[in-house]
Protein backbone atom coordinates (compact mmCIF):
# COMPACT_ATOMS: atom_id res chain seq x y z
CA UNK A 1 -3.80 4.72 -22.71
CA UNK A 2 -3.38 7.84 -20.65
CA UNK A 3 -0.41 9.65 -19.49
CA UNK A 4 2.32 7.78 -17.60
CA UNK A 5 3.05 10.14 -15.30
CA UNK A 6 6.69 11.16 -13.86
CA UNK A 7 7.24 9.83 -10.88
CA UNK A 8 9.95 11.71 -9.67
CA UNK A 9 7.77 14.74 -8.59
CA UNK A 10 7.20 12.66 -5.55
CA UNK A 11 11.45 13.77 -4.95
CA UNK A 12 10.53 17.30 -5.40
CA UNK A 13 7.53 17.54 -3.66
CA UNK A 14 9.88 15.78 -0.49
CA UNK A 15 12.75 18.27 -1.54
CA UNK A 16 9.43 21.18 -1.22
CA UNK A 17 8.92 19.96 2.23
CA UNK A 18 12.54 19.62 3.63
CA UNK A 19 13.00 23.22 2.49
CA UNK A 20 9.70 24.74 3.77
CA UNK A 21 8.51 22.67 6.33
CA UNK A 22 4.93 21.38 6.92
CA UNK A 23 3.57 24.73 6.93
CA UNK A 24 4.40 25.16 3.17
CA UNK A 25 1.44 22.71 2.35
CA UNK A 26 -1.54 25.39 4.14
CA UNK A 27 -0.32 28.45 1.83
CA UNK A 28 -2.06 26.95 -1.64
CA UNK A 29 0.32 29.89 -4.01
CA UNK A 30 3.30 29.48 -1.73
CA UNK A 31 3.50 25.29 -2.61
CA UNK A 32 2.49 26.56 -6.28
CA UNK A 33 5.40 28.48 -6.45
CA UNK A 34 7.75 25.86 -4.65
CA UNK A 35 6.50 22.59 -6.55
CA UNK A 36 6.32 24.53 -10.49
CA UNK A 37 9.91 25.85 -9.52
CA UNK A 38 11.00 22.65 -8.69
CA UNK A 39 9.86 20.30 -10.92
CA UNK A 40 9.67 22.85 -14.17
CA UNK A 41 9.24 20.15 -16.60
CA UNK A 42 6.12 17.96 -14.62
CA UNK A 43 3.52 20.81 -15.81
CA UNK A 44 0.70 17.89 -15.75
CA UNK A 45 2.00 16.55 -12.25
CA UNK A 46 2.43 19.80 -10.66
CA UNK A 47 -1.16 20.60 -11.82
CA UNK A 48 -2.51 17.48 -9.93
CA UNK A 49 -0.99 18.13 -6.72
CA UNK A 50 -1.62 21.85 -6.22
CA UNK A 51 -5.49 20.55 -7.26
CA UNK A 52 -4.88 18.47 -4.45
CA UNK A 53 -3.44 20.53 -2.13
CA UNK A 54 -6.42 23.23 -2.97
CA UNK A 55 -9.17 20.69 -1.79
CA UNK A 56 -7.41 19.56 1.73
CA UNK A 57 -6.48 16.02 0.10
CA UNK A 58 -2.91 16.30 1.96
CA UNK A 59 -4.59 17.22 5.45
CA UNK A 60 -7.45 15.36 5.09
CA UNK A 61 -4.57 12.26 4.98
CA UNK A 62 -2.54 13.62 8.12
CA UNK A 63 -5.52 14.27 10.10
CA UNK A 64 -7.89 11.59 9.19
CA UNK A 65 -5.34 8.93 8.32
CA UNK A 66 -7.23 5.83 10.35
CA UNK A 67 -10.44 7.08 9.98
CA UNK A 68 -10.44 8.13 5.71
CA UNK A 69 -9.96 4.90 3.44
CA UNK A 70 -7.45 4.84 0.34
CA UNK A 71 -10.93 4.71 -1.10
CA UNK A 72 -12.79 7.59 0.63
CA UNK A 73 -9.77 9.82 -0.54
CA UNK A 74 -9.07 8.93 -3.63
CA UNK A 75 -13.41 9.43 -4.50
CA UNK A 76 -13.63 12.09 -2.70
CA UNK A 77 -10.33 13.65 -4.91
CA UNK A 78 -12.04 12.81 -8.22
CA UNK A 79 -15.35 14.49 -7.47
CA UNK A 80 -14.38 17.68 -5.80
CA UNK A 81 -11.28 18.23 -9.05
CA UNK A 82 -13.11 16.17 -11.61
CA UNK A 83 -10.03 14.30 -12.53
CA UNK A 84 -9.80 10.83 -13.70
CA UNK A 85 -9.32 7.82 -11.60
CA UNK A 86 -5.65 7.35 -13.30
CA UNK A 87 -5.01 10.79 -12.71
CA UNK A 88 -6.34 10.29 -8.34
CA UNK A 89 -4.44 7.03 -7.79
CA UNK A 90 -1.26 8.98 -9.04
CA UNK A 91 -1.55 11.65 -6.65
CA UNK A 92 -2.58 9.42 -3.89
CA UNK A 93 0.68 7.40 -4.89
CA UNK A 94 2.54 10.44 -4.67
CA UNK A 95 1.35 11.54 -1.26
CA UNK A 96 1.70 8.10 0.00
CA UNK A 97 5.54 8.09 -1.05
CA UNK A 98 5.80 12.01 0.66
CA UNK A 99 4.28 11.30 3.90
CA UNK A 100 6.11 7.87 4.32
CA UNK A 101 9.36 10.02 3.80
CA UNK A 102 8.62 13.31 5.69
CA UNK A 103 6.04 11.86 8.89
CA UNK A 104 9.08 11.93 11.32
CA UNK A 105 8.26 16.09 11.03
CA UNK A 106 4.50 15.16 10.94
CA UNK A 107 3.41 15.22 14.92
CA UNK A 108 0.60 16.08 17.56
CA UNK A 109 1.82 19.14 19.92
CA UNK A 110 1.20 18.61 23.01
CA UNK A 111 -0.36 15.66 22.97
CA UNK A 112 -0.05 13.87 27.00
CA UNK A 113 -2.39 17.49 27.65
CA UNK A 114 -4.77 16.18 24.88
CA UNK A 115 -5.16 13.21 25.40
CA UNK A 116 -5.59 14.17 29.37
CA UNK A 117 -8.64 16.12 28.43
CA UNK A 118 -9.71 13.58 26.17
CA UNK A 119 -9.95 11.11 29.27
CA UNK A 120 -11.43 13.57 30.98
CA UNK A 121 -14.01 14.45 28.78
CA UNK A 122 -14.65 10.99 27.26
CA UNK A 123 -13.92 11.78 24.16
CA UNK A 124 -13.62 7.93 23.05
CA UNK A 125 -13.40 8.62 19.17
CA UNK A 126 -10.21 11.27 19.93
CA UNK A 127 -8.80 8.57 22.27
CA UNK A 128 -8.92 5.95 19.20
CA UNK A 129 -6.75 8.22 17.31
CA UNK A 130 -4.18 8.32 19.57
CA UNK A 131 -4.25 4.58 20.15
CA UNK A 132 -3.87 3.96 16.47
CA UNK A 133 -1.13 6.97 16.41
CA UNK A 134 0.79 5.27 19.36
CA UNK A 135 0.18 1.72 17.51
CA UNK A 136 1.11 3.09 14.02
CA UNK A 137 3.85 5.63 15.25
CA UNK A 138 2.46 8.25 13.06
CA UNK A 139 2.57 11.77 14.56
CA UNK A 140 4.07 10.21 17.67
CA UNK A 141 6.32 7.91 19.30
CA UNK A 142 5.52 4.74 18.71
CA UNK A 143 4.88 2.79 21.93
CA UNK A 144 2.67 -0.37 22.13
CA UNK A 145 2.36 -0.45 25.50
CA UNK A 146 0.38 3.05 25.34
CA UNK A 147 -1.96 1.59 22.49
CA UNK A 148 -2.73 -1.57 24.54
CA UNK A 149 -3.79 0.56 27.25
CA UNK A 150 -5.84 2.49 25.11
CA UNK A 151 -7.18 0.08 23.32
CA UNK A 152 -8.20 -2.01 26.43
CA UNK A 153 -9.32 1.08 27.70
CA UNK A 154 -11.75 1.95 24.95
CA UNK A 155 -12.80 -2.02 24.55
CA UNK A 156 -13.75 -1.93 28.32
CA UNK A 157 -16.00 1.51 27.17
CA UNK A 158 -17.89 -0.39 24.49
CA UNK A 159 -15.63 -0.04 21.94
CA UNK A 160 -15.92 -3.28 19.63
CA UNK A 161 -13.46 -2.18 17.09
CA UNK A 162 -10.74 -2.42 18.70
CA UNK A 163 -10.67 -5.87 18.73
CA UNK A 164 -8.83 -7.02 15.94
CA UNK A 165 -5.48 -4.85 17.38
CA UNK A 166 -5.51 -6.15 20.71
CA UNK A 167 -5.88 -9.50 19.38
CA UNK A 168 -3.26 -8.75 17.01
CA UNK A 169 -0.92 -7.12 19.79
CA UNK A 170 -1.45 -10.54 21.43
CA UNK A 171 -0.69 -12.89 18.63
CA UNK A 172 2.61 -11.00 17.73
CA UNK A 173 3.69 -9.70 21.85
CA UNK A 174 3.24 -6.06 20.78
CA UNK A 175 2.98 -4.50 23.73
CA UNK A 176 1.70 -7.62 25.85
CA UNK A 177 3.27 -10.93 26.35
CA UNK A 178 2.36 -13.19 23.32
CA UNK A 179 -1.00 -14.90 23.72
CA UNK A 180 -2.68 -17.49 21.27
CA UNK A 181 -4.89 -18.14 23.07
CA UNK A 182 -6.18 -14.97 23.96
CA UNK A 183 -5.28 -13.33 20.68
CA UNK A 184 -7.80 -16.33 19.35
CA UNK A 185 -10.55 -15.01 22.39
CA UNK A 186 -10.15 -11.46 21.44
CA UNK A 187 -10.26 -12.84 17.06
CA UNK A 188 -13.46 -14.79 17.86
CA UNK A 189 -15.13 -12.11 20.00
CA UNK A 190 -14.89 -9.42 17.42
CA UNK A 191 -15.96 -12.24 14.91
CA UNK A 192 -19.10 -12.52 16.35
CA UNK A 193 -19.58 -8.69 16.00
CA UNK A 194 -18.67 -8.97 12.02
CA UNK A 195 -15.39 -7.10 13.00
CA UNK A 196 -13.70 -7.29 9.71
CA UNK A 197 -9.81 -7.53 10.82
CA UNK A 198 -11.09 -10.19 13.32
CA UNK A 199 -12.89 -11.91 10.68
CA UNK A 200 -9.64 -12.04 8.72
CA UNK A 201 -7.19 -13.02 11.39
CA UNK A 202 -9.72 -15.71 12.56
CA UNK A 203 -9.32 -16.96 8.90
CA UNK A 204 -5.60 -17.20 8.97
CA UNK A 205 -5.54 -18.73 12.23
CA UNK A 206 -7.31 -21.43 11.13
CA UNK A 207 -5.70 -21.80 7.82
CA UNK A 208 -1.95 -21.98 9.19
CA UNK A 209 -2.95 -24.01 12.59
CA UNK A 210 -1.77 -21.69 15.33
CA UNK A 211 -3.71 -21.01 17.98
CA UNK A 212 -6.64 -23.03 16.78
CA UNK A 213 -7.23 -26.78 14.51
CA UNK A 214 -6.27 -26.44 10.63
CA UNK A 215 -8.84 -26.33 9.03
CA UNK A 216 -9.01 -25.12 5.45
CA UNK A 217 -12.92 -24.90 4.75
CA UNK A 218 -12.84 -22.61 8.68
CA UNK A 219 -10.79 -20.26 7.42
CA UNK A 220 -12.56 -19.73 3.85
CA UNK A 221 -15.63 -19.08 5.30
CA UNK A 222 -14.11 -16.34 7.79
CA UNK A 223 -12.23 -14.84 5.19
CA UNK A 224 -15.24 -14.57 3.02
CA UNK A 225 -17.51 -13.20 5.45
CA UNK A 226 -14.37 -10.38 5.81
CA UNK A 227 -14.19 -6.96 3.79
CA UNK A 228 -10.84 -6.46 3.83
CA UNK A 229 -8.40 -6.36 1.09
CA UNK A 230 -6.14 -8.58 2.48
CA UNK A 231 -8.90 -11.15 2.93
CA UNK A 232 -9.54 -11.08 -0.97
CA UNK A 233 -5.78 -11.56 -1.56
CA UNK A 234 -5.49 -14.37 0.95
CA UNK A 235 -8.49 -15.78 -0.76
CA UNK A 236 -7.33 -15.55 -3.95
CA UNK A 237 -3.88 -17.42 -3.49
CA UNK A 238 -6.37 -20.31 -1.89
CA UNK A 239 -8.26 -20.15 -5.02
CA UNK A 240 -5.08 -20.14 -6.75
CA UNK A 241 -3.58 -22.85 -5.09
CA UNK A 242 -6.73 -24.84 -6.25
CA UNK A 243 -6.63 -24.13 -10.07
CA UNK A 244 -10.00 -22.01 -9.77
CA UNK A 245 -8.34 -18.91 -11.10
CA UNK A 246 -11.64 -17.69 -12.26
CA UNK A 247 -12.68 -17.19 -9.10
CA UNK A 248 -8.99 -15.61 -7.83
CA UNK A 249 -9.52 -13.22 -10.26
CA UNK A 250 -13.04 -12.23 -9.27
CA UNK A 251 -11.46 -11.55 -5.84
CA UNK A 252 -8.78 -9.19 -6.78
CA UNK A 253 -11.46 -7.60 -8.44
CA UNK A 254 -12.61 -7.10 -5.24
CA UNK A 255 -9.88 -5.88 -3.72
CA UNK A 256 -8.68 -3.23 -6.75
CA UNK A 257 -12.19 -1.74 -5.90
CA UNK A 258 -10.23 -0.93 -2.62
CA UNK A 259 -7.29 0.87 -4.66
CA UNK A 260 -5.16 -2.20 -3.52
CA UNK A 261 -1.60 -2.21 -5.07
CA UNK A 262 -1.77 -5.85 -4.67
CA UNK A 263 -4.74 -6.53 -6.34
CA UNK A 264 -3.54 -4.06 -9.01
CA UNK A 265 -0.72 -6.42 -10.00
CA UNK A 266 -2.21 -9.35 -9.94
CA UNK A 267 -5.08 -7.85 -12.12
CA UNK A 268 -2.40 -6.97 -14.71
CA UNK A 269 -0.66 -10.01 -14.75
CA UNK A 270 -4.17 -11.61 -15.40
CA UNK A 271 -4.87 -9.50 -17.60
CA UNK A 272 -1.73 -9.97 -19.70
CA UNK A 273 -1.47 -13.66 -18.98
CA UNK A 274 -5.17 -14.60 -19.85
CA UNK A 275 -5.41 -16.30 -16.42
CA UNK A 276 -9.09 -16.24 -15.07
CA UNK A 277 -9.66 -13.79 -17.34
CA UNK A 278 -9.76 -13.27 -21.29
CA UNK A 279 -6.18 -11.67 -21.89
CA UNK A 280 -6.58 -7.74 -22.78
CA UNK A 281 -2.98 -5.97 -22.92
CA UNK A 282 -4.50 -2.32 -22.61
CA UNK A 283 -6.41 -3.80 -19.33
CA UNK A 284 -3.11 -5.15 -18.24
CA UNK A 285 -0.85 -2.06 -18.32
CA UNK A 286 -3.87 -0.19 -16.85
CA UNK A 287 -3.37 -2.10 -13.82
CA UNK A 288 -0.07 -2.57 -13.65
CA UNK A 289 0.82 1.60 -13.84
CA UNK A 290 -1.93 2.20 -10.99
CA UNK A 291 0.05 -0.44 -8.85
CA UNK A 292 3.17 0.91 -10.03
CA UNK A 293 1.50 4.47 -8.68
CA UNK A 294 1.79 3.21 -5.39
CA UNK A 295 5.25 1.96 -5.85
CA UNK A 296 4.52 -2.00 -5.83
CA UNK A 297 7.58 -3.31 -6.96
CA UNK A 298 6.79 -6.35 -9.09
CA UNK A 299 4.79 -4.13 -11.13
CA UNK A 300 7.91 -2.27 -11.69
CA UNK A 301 9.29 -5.51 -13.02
CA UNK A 302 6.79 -6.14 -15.24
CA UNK A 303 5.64 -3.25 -16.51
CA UNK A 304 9.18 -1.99 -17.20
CA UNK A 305 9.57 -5.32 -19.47
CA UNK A 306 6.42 -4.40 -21.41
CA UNK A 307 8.12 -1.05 -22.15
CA UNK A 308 10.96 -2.32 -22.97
CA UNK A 309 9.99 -4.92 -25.50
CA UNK A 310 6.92 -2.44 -26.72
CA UNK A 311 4.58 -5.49 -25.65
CA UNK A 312 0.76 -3.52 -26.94
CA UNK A 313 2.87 -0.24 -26.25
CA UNK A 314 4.72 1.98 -27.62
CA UNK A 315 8.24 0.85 -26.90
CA UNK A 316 10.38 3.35 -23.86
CA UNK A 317 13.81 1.35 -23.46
CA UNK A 318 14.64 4.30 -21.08
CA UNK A 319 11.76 4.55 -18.95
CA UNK A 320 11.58 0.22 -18.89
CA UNK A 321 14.86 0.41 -17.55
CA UNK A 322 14.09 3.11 -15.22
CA UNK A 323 11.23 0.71 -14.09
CA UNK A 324 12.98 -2.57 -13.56
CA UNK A 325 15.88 -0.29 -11.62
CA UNK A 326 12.87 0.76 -9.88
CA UNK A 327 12.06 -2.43 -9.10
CA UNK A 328 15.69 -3.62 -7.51
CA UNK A 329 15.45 -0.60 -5.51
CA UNK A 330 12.46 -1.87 -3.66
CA UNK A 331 14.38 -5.03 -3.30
CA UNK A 332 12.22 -7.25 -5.97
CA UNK A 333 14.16 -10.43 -6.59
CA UNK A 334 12.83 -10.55 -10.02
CA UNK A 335 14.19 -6.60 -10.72
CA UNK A 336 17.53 -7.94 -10.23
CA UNK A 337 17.00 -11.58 -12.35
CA UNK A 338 15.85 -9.16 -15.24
CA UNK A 339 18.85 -6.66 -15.08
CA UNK A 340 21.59 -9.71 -14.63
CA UNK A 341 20.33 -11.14 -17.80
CA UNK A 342 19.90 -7.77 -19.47
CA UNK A 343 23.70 -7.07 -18.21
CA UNK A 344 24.89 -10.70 -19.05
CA UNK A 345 24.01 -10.84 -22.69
CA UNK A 346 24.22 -6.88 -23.62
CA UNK A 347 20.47 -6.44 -24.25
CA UNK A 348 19.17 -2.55 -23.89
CA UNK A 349 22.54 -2.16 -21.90
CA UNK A 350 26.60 -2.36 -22.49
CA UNK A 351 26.97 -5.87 -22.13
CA UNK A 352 28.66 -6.17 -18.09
CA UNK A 353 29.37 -9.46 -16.98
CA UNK A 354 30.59 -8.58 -13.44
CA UNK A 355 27.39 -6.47 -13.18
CA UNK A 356 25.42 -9.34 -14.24
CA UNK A 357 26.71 -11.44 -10.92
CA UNK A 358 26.78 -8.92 -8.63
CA UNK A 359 22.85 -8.49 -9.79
CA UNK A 360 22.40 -12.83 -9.69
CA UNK A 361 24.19 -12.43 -6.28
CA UNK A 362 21.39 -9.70 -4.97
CA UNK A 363 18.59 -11.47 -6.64
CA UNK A 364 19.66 -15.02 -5.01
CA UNK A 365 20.14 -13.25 -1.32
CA UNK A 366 16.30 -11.71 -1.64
CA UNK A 367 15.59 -15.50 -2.11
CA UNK A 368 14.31 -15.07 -5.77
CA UNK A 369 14.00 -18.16 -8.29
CA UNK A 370 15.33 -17.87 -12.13
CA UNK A 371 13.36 -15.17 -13.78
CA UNK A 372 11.14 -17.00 -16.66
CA UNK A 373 10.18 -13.44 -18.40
CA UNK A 374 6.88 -12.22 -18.26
């Protein structure tokens, strides 16, 4: 079992940033300085992100954010440092948590003057960027007007990808009045040009009814023919919902190859469960810290048990705690079910009963059923 890493050095990398501003992560010894000084006791963590920062992983994110998978980054991290996959999905977790806190100081300058020359000059693939930054709001305002535009814009150009957002734009009146039934045109066209967000949305249209017949065996085969993650997931729930849970697993498979934080929890729970899948503890926590990595919050929950019990690990009452708190933080129903009962009978904790309702209250609000342990 390898390290299980701090994961508060994602508060003092943020606390790095707030001090220094962006510019801190281009100086390699000035953010070595800032992060060892601020975190003194993460020696191992501190080590991974300076690696990082020395081989452009933060930039490469900022810059290339649409265009770089979870994947691409996370491969191209453990070849270039040599590190271990445990050791790149932590750092990419870390990052993940940083630039989700700090991208309101994370923009384009002057970007109407860019994007003016990039209309003038055609530059389609710099004009997709700024549709997905407008879309996204990352480095800009967001505005979905501006990425409709752009996105018709570059469709009318040629540009196939772009399919799957405007249809998406139409389905949900981003931007555009709300369209089925051209959401549905735009889903179908990009279906025929193996657009894999099309594929997908296609599959859930026909799987919940709207905009199109329900039809079940429709939307398996679009969301089969689809790459994405979220098409194994959505697969896999079918599969569950059918009993074939060897073949749910087999898609979360799929999707972990994807560093999906999804698929990493579910993989656990299989794992620990025996569901689809011979039961293998070690496998199971293996999962279930990579998806805690990139803060998943049932994995908090469950992991956080495991620790504190010392289910196939050594037993950490603090750090389980820490976990399951984790876990209420992110607003996971079954975070809160495990600390009322931990509260309510005085298990790891000072027994608390008016803690224990105020935590039943919380988990009953988030719309959570009575926690049956793990």
């Amino acid at each position: 079992m390898k390290t299980m890493y701090n994961l508060k050095i994602a508060d003092a990398f943020i606390e790095v940033l707030y001090e220094n501003r962006q510019s801190v992560l281009f100086d390699i010894d000035l953010f070595e300085e800032k992060i060892n000084s601020a975190a003194p006791n993460m020696v191992d963590e501190c080590y991974l992100l300076v690696s990082a920062m020395k081989c452009g992983l933060f930039e490469m994110m900022i810059i290339e954010t649409h265009e770089k998978s979870k994947k691409d980054v996370i491969d191209y991290f453990m070849h270039s440092q040599q590190v271990e996959k445990s050791d790149a999905i932590f750092v990419m977790g870390v990052i993940n948590q940083v630039m989700e806190s700090f991208k309101v100081y994370m923009s384009y300058i002057n970007i109407d003057d860019i994007k003016d020359t990039a209309y003038e000059e055609e530059d389609m693939t710099r004009l997709l960027l700024f549709a997905k930054a407008y879309y996204t709001g990352e480095g800009v305002t967001q505005d979905y007007e501006e990425a409709y535009r752009l996105f018709s814009y570059l469709y009318e150009h040629g540009d196939h990808s772009v399919l799957g957002y405007l249809g998406y734009m139409c389905e949900n009146g981003l931007g555009i009045e709300e369209d089925m039934n051209k959401a549905v045109d735009f889903y179908e066209r990009g279906a025929l040009n193996h657009n894999d967000y099309c594929l997908y949305y296609l599959g859930l249209c026909y799987l919940n009814g709207k905009g199109c017949p329900k039809d079940k065996k429709i939307a398996q085969s679009y969301l089969m023919q689809s790459h994405l993650c979220d098409a194994y997931i959505q697969l896999s729930l079918i599969y569950e919902d059918e009993g074939k849970y060897d073949e749910a697993f087999r898609c979360y498979l799929k999707a972990s190859l994807e560093y999906d934080a999804e698929a990493f929890y579910k993989l656990g729970c299989s794992y620990f469960e025996g569901i689809g899948v011979h039961k293998d503890i070690d496998e199971a926590i293996k999962y279930l810290l990579y998806a805690v990595y990139f803060h998943q919050k049932d994995a908090f929950c469950q992991l956080g048990i495991i620790l504190l019990k010392g289910l196939g690990i050594k037993q950490n009452v603090e750090l389980g705690l820490e976990y399951i708190r984790n876990s209420a933080k992110l607003n996971c129903s079954q975070g809160y079910f495990v600390l009322a009962k931990l509260y309510e009978v005085g298990e790891f904790v000072e027994k608390d009963i008016q803690q224990s309702i105020v935590y039943y209250q919380k988990a009953i609000e988030l719309g959570g059923n009575e926690y049956e342990g793990v």
